[in-house]
N, C-alpha and C. Protein backbone atom coordinates (compact mmCIF):
# COMPACT_ATOMS: atom_id res chain seq x y z
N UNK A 1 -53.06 -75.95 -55.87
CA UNK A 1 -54.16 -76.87 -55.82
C UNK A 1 -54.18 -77.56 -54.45
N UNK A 2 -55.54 -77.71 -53.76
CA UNK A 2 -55.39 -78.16 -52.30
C UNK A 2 -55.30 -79.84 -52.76
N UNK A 3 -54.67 -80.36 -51.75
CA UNK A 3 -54.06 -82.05 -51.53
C UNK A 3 -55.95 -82.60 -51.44
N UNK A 4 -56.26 -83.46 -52.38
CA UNK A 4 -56.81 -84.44 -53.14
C UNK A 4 -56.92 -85.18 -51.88
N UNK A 5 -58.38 -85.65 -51.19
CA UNK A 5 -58.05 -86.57 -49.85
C UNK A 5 -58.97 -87.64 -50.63
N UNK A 6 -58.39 -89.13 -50.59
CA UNK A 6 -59.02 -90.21 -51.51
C UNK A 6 -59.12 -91.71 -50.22
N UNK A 7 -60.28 -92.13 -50.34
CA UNK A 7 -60.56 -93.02 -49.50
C UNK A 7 -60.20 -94.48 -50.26
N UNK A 8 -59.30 -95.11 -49.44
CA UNK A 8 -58.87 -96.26 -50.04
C UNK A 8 -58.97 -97.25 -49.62
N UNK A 9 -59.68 -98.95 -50.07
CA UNK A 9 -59.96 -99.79 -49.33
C UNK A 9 -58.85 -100.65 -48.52
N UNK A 10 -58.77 -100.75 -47.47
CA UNK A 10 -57.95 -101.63 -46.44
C UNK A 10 -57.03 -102.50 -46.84
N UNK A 11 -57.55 -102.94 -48.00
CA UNK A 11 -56.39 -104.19 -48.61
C UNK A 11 -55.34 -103.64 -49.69
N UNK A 12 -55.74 -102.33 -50.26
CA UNK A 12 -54.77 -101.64 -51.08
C UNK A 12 -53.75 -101.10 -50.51
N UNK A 13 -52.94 -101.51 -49.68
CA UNK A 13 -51.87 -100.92 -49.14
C UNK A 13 -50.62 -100.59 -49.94
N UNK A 14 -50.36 -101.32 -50.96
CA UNK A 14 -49.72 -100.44 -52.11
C UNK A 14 -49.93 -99.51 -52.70
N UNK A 15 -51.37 -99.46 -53.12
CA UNK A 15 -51.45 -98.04 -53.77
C UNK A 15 -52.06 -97.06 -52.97
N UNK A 16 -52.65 -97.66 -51.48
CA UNK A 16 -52.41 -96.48 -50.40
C UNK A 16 -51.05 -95.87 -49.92
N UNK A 17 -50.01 -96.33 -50.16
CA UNK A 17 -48.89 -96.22 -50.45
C UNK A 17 -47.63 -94.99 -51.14
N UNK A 18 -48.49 -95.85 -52.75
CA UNK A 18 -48.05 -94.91 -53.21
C UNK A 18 -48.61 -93.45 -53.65
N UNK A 19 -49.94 -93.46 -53.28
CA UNK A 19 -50.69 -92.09 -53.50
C UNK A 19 -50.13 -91.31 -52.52
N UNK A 20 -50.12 -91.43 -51.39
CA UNK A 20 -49.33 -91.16 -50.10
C UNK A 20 -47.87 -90.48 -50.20
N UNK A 21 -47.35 -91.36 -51.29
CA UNK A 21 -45.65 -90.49 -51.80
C UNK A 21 -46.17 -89.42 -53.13
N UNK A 22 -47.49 -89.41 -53.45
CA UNK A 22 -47.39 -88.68 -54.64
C UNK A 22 -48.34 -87.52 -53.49
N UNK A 23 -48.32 -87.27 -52.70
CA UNK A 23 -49.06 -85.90 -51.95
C UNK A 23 -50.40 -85.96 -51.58
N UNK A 24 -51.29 -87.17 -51.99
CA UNK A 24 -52.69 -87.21 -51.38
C UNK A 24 -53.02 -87.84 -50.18
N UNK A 25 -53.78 -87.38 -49.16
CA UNK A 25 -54.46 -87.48 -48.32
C UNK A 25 -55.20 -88.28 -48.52
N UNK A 26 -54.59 -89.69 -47.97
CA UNK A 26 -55.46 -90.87 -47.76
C UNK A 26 -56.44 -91.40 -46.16
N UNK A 27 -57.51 -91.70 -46.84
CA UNK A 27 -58.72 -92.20 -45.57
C UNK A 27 -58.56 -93.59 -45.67
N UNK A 28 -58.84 -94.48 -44.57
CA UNK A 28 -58.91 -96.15 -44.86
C UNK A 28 -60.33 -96.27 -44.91
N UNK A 29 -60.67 -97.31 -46.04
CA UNK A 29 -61.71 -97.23 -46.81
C UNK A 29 -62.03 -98.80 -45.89
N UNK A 30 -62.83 -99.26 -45.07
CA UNK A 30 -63.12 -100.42 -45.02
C UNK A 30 -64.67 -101.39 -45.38
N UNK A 31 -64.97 -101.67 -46.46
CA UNK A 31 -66.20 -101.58 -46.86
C UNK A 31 -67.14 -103.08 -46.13
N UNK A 32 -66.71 -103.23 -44.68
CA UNK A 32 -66.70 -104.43 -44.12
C UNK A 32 -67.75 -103.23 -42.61
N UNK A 33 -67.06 -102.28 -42.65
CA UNK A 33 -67.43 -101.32 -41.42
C UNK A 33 -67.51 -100.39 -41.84
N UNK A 34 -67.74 -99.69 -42.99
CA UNK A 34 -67.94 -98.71 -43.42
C UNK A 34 -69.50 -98.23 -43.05
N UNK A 35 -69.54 -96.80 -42.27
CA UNK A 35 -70.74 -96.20 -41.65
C UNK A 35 -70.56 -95.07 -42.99
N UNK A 36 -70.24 -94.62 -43.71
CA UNK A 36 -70.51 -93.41 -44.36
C UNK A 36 -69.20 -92.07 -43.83
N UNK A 37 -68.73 -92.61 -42.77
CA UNK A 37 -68.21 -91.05 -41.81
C UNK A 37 -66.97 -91.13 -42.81
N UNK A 38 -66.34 -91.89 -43.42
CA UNK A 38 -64.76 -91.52 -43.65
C UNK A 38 -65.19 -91.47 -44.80
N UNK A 39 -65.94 -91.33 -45.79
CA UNK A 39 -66.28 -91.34 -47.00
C UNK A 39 -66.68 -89.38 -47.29
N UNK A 40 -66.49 -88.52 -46.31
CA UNK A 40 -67.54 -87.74 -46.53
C UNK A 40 -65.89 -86.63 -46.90
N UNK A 41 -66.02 -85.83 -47.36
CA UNK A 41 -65.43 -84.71 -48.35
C UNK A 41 -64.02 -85.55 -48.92
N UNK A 42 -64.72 -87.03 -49.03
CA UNK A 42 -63.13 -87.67 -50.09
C UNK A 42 -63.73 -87.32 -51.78
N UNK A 43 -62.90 -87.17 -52.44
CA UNK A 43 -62.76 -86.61 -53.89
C UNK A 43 -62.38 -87.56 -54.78
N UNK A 44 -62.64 -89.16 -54.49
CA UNK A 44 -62.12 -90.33 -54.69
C UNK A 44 -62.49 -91.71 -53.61
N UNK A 45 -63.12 -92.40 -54.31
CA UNK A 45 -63.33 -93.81 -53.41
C UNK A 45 -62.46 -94.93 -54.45
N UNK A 46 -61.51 -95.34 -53.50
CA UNK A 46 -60.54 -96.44 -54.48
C UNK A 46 -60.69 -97.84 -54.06
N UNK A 47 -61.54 -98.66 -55.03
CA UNK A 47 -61.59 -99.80 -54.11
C UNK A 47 -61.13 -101.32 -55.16
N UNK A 48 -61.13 -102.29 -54.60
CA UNK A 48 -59.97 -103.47 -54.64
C UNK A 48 -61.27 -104.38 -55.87
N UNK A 49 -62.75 -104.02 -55.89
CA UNK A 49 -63.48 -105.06 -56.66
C UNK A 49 -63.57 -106.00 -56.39
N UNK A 50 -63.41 -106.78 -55.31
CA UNK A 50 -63.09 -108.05 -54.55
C UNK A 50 -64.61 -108.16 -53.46
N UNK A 51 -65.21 -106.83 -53.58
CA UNK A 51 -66.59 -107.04 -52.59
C UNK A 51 -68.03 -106.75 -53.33
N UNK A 52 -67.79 -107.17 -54.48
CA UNK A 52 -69.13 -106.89 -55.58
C UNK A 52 -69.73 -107.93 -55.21
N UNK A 53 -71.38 -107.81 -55.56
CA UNK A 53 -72.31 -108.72 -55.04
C UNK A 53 -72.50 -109.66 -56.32
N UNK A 54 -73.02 -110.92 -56.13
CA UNK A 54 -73.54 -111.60 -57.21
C UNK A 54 -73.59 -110.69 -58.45
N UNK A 55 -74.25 -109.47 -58.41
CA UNK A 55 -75.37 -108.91 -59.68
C UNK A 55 -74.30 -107.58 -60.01
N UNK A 56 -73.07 -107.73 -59.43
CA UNK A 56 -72.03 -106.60 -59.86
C UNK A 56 -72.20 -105.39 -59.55
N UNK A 57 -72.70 -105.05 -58.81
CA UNK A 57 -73.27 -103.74 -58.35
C UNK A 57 -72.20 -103.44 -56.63
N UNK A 58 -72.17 -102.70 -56.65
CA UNK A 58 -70.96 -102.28 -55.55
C UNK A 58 -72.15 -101.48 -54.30
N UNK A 59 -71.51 -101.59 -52.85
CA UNK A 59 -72.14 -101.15 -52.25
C UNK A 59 -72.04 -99.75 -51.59
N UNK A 60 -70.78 -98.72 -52.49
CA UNK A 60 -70.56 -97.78 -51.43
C UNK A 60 -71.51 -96.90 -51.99
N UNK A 61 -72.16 -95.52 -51.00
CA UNK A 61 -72.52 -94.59 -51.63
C UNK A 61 -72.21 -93.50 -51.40
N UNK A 62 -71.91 -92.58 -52.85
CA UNK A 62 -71.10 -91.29 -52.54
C UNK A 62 -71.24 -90.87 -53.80
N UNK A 63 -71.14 -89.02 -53.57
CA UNK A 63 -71.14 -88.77 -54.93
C UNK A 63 -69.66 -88.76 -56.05
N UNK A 64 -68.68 -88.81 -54.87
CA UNK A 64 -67.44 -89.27 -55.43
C UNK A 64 -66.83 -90.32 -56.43
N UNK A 65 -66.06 -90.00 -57.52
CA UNK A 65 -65.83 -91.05 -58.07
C UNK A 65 -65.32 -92.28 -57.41
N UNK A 66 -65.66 -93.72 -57.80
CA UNK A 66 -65.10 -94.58 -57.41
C UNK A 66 -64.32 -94.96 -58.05
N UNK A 67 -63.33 -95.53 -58.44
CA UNK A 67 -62.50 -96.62 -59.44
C UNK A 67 -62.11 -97.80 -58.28
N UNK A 68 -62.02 -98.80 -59.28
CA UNK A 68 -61.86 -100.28 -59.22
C UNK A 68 -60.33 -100.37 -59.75
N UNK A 69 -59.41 -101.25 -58.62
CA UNK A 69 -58.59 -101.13 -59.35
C UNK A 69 -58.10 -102.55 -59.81
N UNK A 70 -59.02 -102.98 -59.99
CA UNK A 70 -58.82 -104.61 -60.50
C UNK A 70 -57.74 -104.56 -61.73
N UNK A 71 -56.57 -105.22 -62.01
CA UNK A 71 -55.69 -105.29 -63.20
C UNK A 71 -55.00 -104.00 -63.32
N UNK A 72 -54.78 -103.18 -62.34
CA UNK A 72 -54.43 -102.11 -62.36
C UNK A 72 -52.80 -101.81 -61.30
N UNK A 73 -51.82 -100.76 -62.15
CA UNK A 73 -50.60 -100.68 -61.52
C UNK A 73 -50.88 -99.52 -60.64
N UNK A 74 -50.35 -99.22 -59.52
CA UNK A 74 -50.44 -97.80 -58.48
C UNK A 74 -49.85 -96.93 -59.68
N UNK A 75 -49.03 -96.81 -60.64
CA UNK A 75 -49.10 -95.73 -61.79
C UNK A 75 -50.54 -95.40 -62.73
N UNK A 76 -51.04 -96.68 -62.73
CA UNK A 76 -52.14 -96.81 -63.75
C UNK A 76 -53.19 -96.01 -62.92
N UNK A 77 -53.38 -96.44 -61.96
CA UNK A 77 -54.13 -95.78 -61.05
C UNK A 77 -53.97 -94.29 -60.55
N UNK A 78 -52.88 -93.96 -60.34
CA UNK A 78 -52.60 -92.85 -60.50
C UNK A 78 -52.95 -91.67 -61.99
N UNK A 79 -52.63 -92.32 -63.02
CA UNK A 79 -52.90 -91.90 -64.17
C UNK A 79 -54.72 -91.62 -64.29
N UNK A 80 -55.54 -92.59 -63.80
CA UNK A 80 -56.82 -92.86 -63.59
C UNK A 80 -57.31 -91.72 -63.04
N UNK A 81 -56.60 -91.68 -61.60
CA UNK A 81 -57.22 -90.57 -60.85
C UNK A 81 -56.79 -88.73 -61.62
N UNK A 82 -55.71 -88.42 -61.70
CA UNK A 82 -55.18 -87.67 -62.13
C UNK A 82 -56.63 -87.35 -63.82
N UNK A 83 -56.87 -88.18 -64.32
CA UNK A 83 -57.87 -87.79 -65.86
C UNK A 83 -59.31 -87.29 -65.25
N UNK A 84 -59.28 -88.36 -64.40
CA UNK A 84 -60.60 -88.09 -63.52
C UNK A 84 -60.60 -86.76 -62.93
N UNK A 85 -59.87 -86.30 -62.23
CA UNK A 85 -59.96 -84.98 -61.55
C UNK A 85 -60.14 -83.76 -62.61
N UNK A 86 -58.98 -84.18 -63.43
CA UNK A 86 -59.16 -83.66 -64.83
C UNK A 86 -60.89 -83.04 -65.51
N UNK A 87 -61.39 -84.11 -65.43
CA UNK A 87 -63.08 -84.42 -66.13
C UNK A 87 -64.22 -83.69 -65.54
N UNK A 88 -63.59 -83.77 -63.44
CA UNK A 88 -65.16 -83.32 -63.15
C UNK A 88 -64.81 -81.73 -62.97
């Protein structure tokens, strides 16, 4: 199976981390400067939920899954991504 490249937001440095020891190809996700370019053949947008607007709606766009990892362990998350890949 080719290495999973997953774009991760700037402040997750733990679980950019630990995806990193589990074999995936991480992008830095910065949704402050984000132009679209590092978002493009990721298979995963992982972001912190900390930049939702008033009306809860998130601003990245991609056809990639996103997850939120609000309340979430770098295992949990891992487990997350791993079902997900699973699904599509």
């Amino acid at each position: 199976m080719a290495k999973k490249r997953i774009a991760v937001e700037s402040t997750l440095g733990n679980f950019r981390d630990y995806l990193t020891e589990k074999g995936y190809e991480i992008v830095q996700l910065d949704p402050h400067t984000q132009t679209g370019i590092e978002l493009k053949n990721c298979d995963a947008i992982v972001v912190s939920g900390q930049d939702e607007d008033l009306m809860g709606m998130n601003t990245i766009k991609t056809e990639a899954p996103v997850i939120d990892t609000r309340g979430m362990t770098p295992e949990q998350l891992l487990n997350r991504i791993e079902q997900t890949f699973k699904s599509i």
